[in-house]
Protein backbone atom coordinates (compact mmCIF):
# COMPACT_ATOMS: atom_id res chain seq x y z
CA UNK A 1 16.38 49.74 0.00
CA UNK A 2 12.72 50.44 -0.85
CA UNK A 3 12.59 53.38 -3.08
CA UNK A 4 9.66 55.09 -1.11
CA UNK A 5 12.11 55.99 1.55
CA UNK A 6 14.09 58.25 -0.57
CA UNK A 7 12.06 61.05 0.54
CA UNK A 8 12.01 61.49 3.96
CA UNK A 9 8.80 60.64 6.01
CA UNK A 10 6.16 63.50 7.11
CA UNK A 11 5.03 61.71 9.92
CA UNK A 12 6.52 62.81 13.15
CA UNK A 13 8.60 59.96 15.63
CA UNK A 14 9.36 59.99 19.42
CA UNK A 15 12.57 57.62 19.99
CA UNK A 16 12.38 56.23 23.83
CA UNK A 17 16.01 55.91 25.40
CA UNK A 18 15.07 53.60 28.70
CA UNK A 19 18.04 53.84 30.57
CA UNK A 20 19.62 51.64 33.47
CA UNK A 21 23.52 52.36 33.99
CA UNK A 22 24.33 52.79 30.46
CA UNK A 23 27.00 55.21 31.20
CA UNK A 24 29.49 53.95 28.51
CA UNK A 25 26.98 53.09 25.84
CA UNK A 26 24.66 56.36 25.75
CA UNK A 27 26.12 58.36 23.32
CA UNK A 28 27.41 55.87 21.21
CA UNK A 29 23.34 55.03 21.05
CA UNK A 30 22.01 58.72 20.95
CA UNK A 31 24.35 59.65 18.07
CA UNK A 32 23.46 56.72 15.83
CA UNK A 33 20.02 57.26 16.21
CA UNK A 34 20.16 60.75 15.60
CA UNK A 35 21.56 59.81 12.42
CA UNK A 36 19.34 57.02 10.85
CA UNK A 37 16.52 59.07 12.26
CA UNK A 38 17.07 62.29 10.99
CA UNK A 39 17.40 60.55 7.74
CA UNK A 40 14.08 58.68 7.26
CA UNK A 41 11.71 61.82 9.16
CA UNK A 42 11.06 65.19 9.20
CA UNK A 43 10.41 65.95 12.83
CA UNK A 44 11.95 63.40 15.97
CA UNK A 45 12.87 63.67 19.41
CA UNK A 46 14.96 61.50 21.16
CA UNK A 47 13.51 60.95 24.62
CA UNK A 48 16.26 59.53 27.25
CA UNK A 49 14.89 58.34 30.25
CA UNK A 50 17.40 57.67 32.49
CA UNK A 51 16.04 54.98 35.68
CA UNK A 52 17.70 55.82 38.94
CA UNK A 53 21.09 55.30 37.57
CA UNK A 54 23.94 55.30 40.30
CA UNK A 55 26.93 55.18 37.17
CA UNK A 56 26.38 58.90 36.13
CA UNK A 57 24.00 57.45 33.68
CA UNK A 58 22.06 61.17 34.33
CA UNK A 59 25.15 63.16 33.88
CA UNK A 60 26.14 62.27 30.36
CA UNK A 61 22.55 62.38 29.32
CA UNK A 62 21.92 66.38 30.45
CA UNK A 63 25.15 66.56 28.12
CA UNK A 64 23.41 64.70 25.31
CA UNK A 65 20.51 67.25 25.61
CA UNK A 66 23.11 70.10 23.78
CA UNK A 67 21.90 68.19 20.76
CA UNK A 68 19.37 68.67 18.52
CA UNK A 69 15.66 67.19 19.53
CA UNK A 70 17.02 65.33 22.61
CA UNK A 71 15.02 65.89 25.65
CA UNK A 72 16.18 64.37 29.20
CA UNK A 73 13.67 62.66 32.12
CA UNK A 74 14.96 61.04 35.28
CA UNK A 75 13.38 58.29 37.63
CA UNK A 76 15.65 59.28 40.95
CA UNK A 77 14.76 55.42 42.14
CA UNK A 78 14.88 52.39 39.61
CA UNK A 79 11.22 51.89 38.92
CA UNK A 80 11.52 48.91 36.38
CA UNK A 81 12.09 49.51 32.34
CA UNK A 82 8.04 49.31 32.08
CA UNK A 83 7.73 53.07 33.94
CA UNK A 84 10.88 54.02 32.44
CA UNK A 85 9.29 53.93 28.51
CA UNK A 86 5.43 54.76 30.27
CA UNK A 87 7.61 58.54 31.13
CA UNK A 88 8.69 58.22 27.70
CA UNK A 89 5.06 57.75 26.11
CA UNK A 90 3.82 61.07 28.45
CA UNK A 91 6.26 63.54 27.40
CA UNK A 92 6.37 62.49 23.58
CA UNK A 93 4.79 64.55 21.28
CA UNK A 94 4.70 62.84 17.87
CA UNK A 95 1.77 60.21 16.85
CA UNK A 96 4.37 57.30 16.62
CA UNK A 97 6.58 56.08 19.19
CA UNK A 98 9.66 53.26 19.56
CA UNK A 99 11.27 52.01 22.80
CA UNK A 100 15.11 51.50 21.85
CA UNK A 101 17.41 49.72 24.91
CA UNK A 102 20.71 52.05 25.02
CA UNK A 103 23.08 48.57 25.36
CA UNK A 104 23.90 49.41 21.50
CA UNK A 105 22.39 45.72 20.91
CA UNK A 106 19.67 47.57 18.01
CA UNK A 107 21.30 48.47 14.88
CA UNK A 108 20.17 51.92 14.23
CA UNK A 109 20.07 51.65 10.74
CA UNK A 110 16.91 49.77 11.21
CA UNK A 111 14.92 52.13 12.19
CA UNK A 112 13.82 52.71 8.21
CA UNK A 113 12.45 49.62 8.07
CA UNK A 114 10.18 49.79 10.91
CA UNK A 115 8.92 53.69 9.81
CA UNK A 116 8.07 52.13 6.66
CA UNK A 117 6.28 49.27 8.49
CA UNK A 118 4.25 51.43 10.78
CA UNK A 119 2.21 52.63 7.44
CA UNK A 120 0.06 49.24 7.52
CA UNK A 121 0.30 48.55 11.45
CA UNK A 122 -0.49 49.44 14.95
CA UNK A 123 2.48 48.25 16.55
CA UNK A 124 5.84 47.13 14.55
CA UNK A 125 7.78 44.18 16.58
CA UNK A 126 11.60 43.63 15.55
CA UNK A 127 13.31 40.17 15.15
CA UNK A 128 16.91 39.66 15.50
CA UNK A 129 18.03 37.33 12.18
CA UNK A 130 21.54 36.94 13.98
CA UNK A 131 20.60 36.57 17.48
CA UNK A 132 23.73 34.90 19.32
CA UNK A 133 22.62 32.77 22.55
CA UNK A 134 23.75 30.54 24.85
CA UNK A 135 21.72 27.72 26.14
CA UNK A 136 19.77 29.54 29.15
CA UNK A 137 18.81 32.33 27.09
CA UNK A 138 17.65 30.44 24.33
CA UNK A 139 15.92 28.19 26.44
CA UNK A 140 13.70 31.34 28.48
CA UNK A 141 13.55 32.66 25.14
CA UNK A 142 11.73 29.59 23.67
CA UNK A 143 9.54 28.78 26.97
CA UNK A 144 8.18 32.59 26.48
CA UNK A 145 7.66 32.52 22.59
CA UNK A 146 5.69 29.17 23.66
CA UNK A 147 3.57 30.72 26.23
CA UNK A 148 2.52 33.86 24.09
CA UNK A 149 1.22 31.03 21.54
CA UNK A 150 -0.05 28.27 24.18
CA UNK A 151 -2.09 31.24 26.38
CA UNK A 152 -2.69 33.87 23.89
CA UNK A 153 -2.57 32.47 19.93
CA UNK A 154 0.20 34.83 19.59
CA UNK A 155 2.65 34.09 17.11
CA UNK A 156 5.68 35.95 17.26
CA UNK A 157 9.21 35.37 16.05
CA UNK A 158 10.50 37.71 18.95
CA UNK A 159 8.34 39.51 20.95
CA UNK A 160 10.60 40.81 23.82
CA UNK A 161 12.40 42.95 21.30
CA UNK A 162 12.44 46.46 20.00
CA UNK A 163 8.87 48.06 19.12
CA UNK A 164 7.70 51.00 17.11
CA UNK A 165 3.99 51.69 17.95
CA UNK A 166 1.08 54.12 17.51
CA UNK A 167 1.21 56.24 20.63
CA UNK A 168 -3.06 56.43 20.80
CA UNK A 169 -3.14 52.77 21.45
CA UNK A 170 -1.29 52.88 24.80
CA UNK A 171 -4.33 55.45 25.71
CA UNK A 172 -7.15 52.22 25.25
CA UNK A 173 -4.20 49.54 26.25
CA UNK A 174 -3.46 50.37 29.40
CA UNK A 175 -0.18 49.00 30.50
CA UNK A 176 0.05 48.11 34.02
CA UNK A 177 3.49 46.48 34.12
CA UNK A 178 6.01 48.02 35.81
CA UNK A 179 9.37 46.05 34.56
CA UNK A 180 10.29 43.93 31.77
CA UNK A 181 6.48 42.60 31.22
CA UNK A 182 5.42 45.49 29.79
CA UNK A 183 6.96 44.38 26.36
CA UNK A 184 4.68 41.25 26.33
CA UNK A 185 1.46 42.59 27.92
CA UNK A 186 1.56 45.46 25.18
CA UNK A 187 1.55 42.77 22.40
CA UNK A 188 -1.09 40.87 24.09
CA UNK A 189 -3.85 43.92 25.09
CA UNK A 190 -3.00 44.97 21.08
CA UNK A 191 -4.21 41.49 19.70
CA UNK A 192 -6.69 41.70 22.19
CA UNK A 193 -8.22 44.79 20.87
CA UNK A 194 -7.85 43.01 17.14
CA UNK A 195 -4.94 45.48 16.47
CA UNK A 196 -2.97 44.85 13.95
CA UNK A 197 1.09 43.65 14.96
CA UNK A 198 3.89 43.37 11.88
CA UNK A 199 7.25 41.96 12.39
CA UNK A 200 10.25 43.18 10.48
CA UNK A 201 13.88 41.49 10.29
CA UNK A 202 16.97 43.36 12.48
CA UNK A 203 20.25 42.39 13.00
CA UNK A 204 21.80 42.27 16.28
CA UNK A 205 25.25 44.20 17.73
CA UNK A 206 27.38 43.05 20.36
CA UNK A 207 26.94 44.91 23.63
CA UNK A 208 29.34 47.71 24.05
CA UNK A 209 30.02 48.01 27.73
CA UNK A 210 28.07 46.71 30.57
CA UNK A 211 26.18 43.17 31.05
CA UNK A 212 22.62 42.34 30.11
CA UNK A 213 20.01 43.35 32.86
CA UNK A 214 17.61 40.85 31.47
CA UNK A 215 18.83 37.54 31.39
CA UNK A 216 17.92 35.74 34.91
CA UNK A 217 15.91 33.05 36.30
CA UNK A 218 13.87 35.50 38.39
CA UNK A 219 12.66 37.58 35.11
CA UNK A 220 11.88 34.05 33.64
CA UNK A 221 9.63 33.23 36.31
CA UNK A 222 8.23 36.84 36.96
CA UNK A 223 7.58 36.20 32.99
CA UNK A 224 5.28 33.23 33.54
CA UNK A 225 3.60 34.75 36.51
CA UNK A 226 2.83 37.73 35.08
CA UNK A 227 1.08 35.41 31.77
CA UNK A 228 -0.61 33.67 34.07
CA UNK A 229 -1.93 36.33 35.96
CA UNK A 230 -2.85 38.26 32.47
CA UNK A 231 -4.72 35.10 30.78
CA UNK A 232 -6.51 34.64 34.23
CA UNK A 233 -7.88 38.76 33.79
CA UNK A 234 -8.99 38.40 30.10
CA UNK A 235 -10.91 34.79 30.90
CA UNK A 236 -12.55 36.51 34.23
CA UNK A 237 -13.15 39.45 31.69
CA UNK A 238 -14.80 37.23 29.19
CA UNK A 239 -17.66 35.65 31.75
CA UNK A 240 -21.09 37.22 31.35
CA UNK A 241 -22.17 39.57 33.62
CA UNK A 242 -25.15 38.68 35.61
């Protein structure tokens, strides 16, 4: 471990909880963040925004708010992961913020590297080293990586996966996205603006309860849709006014 994280960090950190039926997972996630966080920084909150859960999601996370720094927000209709992290970026109050999902996939632990990363960067991108996938989700996996290069000259090892960021950006970004997009058109407005992205390695834990809400056909083709739509707004954008 670098030696510069010995002492802890002064710089404060606003941990995003998005939250879609996670019943069984949420404290299990909450807890291990607490810890690696409370290790690497001064000041945190953990910010749990719970989606329109219908699994008492929202029930176990106003218990989770006995600890320390954890603060509780709740969408009472499912308004796509995209709003769900947009409530967390409002009510954080610390100059750096990190979306982590609460399926216990993200190995706390990592959270060091990415606080040390954030020094030189404007947004911090994870990439899972031990990423276990079957066929189809390699495959949508692939096509998007592709697509972020092809349309955009964005190179990215995995782009759909856990973020720390500078919380002023998302003031000049913009994001529009409601659902799962919002993880690509961040990346996209950044390298837009000539901001600068890092990557740093994670490893990957199985899923403790639950199935993943992400892996479908539909998000794959809302995915290309919503490129498409995004490349077609920055070359209209880049025309000359008259």
């Amino acid at each position: 471990m670098d030696g510069r994280l010995n002492q802890k960090e002064q710089v404060g950190v606003s941990i995003i909880l998005p939250a879609f039926n996670e019943r069984n997972n949420l404290k299990t996630v909450v807890e291990s963040v607490i810890a690696s966080v409370a290790c690497a920084v001064n000041t945190y909150e953990v910010i749990i925004v719970d989606d329109g859960s219908n699994d008492g999601t929202g029930e176990v996370a106003r218990l989770l708010t006995s600890l320390p720094n954890v603060k509780f927000f709740r969408h009472e209709a499912n308004l796509g992961m995209g709003e769900a992290v947009k409530t967390g970026i409002r009510h954080a109050v610390f100059p750096i913020v990190m979306d982590i999902p609460c399926d216990n996939q993200f190995n706390a632990k990592d959270i060091l590297s990415f606080i040390e990363k954030i020094k030189v960067a404007d947004i911090v991108v994870g990439y899972r080293i031990n990423k276990a996938q079957g066929f189809r989700r390699k495959f949508f996996s692939g096509f998007n990586i592709l697509l972020l290069k092809v349309l955009f000259g964005l190179r990215l090892k995995d782009p759909t996966w856990v973020k720390m960021c500078r919380k002023q950006i998302f003031d000049s970004i913009g994001i529009e996205s409601k659902g799962f997009f919002w993880e690509t058109e961040v990346l996209v407005k950044a390298k837009n603006q000539g901001l600068r992205i890092e990557e740093v390695p994670t490893t990957m834990q199985p899923r403790l309860s639950g199935q993943s809400k992400g892996n479908s056909f539909f998000r794959a083709v809302d995915v290309l849709f919503s490129m498409l739509r995004l490349k077609t707004a920055f070359v209209f954008s880049n025309f000359p006014k008259r």
